[in-house]
Protein backbone atom coordinates (compact mmCIF):
# COMPACT_ATOMS: atom_id res chain seq x y z
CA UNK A 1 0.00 0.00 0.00
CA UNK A 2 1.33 3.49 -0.66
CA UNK A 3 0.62 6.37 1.57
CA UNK A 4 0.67 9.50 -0.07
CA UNK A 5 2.00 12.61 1.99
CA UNK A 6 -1.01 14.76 3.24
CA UNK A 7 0.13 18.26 2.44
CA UNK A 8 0.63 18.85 -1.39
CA UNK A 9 4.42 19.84 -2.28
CA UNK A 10 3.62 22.75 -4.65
CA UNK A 11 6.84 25.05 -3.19
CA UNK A 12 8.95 22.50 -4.63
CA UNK A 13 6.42 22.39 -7.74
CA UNK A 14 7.87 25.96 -8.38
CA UNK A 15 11.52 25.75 -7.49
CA UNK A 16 11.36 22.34 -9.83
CA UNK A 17 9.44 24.39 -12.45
CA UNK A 18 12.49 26.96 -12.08
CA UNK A 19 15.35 24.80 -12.48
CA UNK A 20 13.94 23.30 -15.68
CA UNK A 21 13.41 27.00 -17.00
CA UNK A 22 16.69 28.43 -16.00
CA UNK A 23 18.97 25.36 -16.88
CA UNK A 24 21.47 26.10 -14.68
CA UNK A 25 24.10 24.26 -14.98
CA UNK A 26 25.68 23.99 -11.43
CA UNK A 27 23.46 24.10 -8.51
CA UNK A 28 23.38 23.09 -4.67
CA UNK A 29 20.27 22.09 -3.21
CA UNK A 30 19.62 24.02 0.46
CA UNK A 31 16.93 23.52 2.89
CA UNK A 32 14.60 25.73 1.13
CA UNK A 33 15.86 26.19 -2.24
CA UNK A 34 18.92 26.06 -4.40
CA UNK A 35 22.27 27.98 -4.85
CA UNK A 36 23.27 28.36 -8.54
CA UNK A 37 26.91 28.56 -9.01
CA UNK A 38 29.86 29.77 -11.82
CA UNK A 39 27.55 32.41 -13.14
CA UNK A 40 29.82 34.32 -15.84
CA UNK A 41 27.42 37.11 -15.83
CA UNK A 42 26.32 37.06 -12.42
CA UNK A 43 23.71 40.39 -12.80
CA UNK A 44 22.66 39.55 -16.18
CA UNK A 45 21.88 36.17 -14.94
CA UNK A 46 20.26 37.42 -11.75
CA UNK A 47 17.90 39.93 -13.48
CA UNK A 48 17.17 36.96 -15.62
CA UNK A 49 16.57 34.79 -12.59
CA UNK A 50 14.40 37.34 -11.74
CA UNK A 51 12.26 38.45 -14.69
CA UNK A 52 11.55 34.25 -14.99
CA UNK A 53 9.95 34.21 -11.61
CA UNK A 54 7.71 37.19 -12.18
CA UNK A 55 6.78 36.60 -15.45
CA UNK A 56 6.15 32.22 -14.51
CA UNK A 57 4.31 33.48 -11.13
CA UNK A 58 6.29 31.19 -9.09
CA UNK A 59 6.64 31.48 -5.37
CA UNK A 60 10.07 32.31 -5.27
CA UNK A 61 12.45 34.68 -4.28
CA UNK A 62 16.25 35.58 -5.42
CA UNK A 63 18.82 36.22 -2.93
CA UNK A 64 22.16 37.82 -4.05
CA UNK A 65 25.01 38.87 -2.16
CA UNK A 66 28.72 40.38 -1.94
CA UNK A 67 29.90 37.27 -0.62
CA UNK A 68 27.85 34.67 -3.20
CA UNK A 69 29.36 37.48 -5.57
CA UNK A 70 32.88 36.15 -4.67
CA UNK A 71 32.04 32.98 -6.29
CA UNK A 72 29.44 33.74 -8.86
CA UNK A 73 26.39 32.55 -7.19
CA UNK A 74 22.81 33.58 -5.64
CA UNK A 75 20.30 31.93 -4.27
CA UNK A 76 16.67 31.04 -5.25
CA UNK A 77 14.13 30.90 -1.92
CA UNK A 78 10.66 29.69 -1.51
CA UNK A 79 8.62 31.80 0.16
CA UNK A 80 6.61 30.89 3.05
């Protein structure tokens, strides 16, 4: 028999639905999202990250930094 979880996962839905749009391609899952890494154009790609969750609706946020900077990353947050 298989039990089926209670609460319907659509959070992940989006941040799935995200990392299929924005093919990045290296990424670290956190506890409530994903860091995408090597970014060669880091606010292109951020403004990008951005205009795809406004424009797809998705329940997301995108987090960028001086010190993700260092390294060419931000992260992508569900929201709560």
């Amino acid at each position: 028999m298989k039990i089926e979880p209670t609460i319907p996962n659509i959070k992940r839905d989006d941040l799935e639905r995200f990392i299929q749009l924005f093919e990045p391609s290296k990424y670290k899952r956190l506890r409530n999202g994903i860091e995408v890494r090597g970014q060669p154009e880091l606010e292109l790609n951020v403004a990008m990250a951005k205009a795809l969750v406004l424009n797809q609706g998705l329940r997301l946020t995108i987090i960028s930094d001086a010190n993700m900077a260092t390294y060419r990353a931000f992260e992508v947050r569900e929201i709560h």
